[in-house]
PDB file of N, CA and C in Angstrom:
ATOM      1  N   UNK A   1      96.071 -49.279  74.958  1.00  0.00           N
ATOM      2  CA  UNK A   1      95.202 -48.250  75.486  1.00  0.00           C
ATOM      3  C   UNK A   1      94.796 -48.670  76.900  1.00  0.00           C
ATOM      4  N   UNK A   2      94.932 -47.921  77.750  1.00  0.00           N
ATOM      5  CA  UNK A   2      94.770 -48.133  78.968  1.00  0.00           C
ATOM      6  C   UNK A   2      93.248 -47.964  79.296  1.00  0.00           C
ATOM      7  N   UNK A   3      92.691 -48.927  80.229  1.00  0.00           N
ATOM      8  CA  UNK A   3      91.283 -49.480  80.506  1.00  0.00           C
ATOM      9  C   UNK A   3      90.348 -48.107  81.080  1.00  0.00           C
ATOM     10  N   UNK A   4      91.413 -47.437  82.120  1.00  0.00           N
ATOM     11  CA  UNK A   4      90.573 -46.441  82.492  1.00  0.00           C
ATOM     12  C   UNK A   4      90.513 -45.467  81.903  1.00  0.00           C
ATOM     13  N   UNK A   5      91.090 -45.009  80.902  1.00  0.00           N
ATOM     14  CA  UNK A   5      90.614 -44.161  79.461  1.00  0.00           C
ATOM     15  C   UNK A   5      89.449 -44.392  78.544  1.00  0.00           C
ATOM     16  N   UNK A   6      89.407 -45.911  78.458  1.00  0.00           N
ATOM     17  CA  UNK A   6      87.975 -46.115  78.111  1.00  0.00           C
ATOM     18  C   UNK A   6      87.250 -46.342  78.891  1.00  0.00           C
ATOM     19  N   UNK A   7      86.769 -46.413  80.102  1.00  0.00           N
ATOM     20  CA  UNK A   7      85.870 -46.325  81.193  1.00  0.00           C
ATOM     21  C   UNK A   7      85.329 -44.700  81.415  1.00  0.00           C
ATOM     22  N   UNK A   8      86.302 -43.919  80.723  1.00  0.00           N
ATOM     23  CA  UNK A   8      86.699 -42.056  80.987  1.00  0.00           C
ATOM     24  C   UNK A   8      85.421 -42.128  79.874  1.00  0.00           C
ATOM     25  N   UNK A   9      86.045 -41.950  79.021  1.00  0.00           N
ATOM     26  CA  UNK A   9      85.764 -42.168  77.669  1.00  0.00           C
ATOM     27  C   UNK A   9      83.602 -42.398  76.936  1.00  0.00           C
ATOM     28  N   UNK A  10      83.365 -43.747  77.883  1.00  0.00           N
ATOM     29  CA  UNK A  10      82.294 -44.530  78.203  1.00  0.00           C
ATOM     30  C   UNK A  10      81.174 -43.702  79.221  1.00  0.00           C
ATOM     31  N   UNK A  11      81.777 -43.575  80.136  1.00  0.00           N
ATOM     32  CA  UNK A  11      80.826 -42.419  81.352  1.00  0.00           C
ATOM     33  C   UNK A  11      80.925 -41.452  80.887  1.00  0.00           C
ATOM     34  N   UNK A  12      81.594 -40.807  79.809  1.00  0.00           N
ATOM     35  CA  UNK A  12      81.710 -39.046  79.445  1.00  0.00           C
ATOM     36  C   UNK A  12      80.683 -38.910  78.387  1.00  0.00           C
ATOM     37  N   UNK A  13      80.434 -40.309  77.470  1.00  0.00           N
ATOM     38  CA  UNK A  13      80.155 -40.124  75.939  1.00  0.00           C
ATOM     39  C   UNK A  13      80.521 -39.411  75.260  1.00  0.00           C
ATOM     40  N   UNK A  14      82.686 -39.564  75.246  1.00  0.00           N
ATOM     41  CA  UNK A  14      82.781 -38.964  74.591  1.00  0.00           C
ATOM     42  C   UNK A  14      83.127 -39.439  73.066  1.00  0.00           C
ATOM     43  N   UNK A  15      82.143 -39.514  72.483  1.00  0.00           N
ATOM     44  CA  UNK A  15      82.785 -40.180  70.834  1.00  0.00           C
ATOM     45  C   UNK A  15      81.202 -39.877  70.150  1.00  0.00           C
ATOM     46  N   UNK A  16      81.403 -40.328  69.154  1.00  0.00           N
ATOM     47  CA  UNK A  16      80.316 -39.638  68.129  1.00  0.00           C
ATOM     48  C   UNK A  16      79.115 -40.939  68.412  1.00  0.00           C
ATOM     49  N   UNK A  17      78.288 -40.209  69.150  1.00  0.00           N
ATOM     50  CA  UNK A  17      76.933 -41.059  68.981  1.00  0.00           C
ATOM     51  C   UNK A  17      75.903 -41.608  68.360  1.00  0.00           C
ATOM     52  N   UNK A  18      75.936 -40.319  67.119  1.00  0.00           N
ATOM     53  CA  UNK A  18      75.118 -40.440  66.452  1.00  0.00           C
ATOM     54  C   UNK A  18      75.145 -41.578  65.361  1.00  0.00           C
ATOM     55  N   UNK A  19      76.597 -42.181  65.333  1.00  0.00           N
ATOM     56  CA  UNK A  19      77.243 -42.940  64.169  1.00  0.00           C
ATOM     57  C   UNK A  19      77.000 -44.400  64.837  1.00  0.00           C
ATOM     58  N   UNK A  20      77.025 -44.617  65.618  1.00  0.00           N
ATOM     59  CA  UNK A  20      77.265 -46.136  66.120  1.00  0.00           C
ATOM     60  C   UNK A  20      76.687 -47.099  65.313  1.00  0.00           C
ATOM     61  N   UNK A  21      77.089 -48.509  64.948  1.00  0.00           N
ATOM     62  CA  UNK A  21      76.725 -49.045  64.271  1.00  0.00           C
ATOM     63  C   UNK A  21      77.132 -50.384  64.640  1.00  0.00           C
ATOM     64  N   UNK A  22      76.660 -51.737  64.607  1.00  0.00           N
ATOM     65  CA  UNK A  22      77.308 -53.324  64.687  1.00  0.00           C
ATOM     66  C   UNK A  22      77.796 -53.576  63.830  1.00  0.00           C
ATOM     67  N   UNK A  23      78.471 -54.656  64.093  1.00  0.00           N
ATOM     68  CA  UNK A  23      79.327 -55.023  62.655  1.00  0.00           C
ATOM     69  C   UNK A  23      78.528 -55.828  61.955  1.00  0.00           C
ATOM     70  N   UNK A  24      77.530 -56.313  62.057  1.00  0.00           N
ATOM     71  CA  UNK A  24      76.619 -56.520  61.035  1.00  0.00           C
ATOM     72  C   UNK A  24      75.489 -55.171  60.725  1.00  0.00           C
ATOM     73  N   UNK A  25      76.233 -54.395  60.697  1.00  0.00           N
ATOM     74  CA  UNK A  25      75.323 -52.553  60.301  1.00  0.00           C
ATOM     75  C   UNK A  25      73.892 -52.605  61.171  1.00  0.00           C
ATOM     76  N   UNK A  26      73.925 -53.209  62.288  1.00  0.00           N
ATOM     77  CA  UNK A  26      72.648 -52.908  63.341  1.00  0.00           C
ATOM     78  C   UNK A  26      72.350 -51.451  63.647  1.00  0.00           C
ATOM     79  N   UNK A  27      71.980 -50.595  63.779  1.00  0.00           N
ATOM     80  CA  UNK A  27      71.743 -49.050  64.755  1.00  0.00           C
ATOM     81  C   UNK A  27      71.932 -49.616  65.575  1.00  0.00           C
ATOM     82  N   UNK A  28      72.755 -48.976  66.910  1.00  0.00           N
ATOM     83  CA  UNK A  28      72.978 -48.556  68.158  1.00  0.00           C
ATOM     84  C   UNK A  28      72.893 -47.677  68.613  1.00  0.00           C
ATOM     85  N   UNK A  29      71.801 -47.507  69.602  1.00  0.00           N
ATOM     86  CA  UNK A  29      71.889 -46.569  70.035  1.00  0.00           C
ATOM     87  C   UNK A  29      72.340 -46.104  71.883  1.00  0.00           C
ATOM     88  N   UNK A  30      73.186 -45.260  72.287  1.00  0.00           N
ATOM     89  CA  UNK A  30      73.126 -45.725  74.015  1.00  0.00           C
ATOM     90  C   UNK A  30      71.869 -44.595  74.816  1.00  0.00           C
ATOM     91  N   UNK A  31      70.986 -45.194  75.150  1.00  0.00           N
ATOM     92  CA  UNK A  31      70.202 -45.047  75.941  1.00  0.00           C
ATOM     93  C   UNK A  31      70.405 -44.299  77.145  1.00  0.00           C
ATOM     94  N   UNK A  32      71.122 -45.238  78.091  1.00  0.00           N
ATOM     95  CA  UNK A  32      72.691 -44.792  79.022  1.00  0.00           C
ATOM     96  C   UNK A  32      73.411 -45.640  79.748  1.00  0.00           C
ATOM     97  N   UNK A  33      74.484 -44.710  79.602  1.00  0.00           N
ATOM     98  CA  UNK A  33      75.863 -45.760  79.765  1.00  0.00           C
ATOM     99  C   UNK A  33      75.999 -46.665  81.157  1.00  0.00           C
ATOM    100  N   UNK A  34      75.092 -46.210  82.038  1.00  0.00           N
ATOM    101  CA  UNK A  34      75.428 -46.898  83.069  1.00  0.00           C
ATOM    102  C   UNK A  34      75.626 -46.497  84.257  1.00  0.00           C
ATOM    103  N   UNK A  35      76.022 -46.849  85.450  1.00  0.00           N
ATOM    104  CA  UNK A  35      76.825 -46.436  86.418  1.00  0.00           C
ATOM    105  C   UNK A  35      78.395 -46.560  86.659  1.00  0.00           C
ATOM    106  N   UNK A  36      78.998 -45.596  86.970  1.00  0.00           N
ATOM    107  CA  UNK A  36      80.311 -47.094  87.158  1.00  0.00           C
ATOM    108  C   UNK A  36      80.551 -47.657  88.388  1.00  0.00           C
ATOM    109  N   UNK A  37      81.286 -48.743  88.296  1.00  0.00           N
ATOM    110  CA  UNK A  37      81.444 -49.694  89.262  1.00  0.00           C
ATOM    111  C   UNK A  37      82.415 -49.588  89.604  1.00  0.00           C
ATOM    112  N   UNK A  38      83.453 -49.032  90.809  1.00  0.00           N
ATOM    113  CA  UNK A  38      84.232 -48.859  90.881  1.00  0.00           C
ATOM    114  C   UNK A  38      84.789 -50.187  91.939  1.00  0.00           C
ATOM    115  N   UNK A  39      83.778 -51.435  91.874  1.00  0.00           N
ATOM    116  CA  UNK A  39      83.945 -52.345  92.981  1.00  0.00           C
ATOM    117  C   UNK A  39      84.618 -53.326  92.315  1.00  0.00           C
ATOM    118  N   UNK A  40      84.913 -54.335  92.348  1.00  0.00           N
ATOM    119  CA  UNK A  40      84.880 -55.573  91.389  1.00  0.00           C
ATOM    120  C   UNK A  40      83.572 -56.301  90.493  1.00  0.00           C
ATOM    121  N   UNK A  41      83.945 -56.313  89.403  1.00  0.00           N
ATOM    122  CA  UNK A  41      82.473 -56.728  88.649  1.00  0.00           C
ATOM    123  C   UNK A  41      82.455 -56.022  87.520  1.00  0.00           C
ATOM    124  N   UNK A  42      81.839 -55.887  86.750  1.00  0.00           N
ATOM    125  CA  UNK A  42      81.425 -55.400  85.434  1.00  0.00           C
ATOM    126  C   UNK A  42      81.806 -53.984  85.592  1.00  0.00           C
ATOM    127  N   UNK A  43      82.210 -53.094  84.754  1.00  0.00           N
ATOM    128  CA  UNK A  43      82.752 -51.699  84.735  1.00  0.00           C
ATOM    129  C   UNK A  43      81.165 -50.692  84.950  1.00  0.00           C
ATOM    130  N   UNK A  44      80.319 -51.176  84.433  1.00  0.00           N
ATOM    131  CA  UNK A  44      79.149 -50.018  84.345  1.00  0.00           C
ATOM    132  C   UNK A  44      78.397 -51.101  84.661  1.00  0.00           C
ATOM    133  N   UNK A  45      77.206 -50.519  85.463  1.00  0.00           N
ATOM    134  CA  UNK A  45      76.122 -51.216  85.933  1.00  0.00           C
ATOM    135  C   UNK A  45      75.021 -50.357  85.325  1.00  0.00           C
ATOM    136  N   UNK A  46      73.702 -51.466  85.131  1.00  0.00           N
ATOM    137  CA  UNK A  46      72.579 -51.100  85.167  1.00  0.00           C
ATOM    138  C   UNK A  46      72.488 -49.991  83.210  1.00  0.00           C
ATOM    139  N   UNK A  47      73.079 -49.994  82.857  1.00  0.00           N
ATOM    140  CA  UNK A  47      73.217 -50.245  81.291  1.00  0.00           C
ATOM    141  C   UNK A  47      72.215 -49.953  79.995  1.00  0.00           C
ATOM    142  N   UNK A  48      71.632 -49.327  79.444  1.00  0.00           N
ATOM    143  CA  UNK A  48      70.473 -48.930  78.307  1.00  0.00           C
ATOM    144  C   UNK A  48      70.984 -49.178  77.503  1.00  0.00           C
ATOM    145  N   UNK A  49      70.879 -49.787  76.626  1.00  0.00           N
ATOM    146  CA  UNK A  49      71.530 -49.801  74.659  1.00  0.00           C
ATOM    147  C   UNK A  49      70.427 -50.159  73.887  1.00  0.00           C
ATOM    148  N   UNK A  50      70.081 -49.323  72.694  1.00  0.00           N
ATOM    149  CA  UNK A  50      69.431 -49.903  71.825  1.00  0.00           C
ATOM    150  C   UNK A  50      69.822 -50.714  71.046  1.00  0.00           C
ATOM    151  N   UNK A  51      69.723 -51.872  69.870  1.00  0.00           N
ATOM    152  CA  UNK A  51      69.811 -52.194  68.945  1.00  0.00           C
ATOM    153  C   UNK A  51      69.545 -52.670  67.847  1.00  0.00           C
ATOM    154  N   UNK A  52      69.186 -52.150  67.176  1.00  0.00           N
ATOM    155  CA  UNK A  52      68.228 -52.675  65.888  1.00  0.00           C
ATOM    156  C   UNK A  52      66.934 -52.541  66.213  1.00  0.00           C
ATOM    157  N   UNK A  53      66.325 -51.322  67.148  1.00  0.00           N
ATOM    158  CA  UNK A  53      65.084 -51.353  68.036  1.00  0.00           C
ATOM    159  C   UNK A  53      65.126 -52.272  68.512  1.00  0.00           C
ATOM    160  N   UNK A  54      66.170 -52.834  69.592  1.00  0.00           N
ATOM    161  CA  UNK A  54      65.590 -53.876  70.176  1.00  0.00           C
ATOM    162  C   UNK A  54      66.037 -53.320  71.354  1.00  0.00           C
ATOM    163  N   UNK A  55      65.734 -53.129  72.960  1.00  0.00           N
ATOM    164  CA  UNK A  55      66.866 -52.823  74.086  1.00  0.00           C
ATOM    165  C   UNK A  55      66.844 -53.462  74.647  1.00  0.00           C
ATOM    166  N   UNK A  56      68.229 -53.113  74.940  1.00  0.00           N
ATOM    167  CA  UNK A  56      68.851 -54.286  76.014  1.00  0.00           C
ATOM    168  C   UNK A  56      69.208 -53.975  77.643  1.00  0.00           C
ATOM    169  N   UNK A  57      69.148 -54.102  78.649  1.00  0.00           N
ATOM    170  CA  UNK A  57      69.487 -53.138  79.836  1.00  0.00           C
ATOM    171  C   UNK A  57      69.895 -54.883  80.722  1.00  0.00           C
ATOM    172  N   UNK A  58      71.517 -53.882  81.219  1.00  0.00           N
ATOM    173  CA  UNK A  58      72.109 -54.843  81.558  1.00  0.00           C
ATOM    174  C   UNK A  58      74.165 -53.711  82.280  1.00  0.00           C
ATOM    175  N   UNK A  59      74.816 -55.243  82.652  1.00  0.00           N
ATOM    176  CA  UNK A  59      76.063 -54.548  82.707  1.00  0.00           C
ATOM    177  C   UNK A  59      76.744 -53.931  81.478  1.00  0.00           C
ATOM    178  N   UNK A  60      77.767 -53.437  81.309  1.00  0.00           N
ATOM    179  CA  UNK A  60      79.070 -53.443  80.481  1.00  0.00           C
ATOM    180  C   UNK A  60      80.129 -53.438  81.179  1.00  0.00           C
ATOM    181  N   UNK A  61      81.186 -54.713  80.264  1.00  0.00           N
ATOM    182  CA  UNK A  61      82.104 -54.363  80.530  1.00  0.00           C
ATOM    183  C   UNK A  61      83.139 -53.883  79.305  1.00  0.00           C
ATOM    184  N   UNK A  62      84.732 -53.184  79.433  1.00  0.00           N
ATOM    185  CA  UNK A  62      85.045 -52.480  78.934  1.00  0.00           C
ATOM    186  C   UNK A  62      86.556 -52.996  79.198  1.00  0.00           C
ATOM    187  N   UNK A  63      87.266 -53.458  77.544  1.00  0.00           N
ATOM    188  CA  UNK A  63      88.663 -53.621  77.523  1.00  0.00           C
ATOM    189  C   UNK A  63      89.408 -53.098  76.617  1.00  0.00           C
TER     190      UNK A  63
END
């Protein structure tokens, strides 16, 4: 699967949100996805995720 399909994919939200889950069954939730980075460096900047009520705000990156 090619990287910038999921970068497409990631900035669009396109996939079911409401479902997200960790693999230890945490809630996830995305807050928001980010910016993208179209520079060198992390794919999305500046980053919202919930998890397990906990948030996190930060990069993502995406492979």
């Amino acid at each position: 699967m090619k990287e910038d399909f999921l970068h497409y994919v990631w900035k669009y939200q396109l996939f079911e949100k409401e479902r997200l889950y960790s693999i230890e069954n945490e809630v996830i939730h995305i807050l928001k996805p980010g910016m993208h980075n179209r520079n060198t460096g992390p794919d999305f900047l500046n980053a919202k995720i919930e998890i397990n009520h906990q948030i996190w705000v930060g990069n993502v990156e995406i492979h």
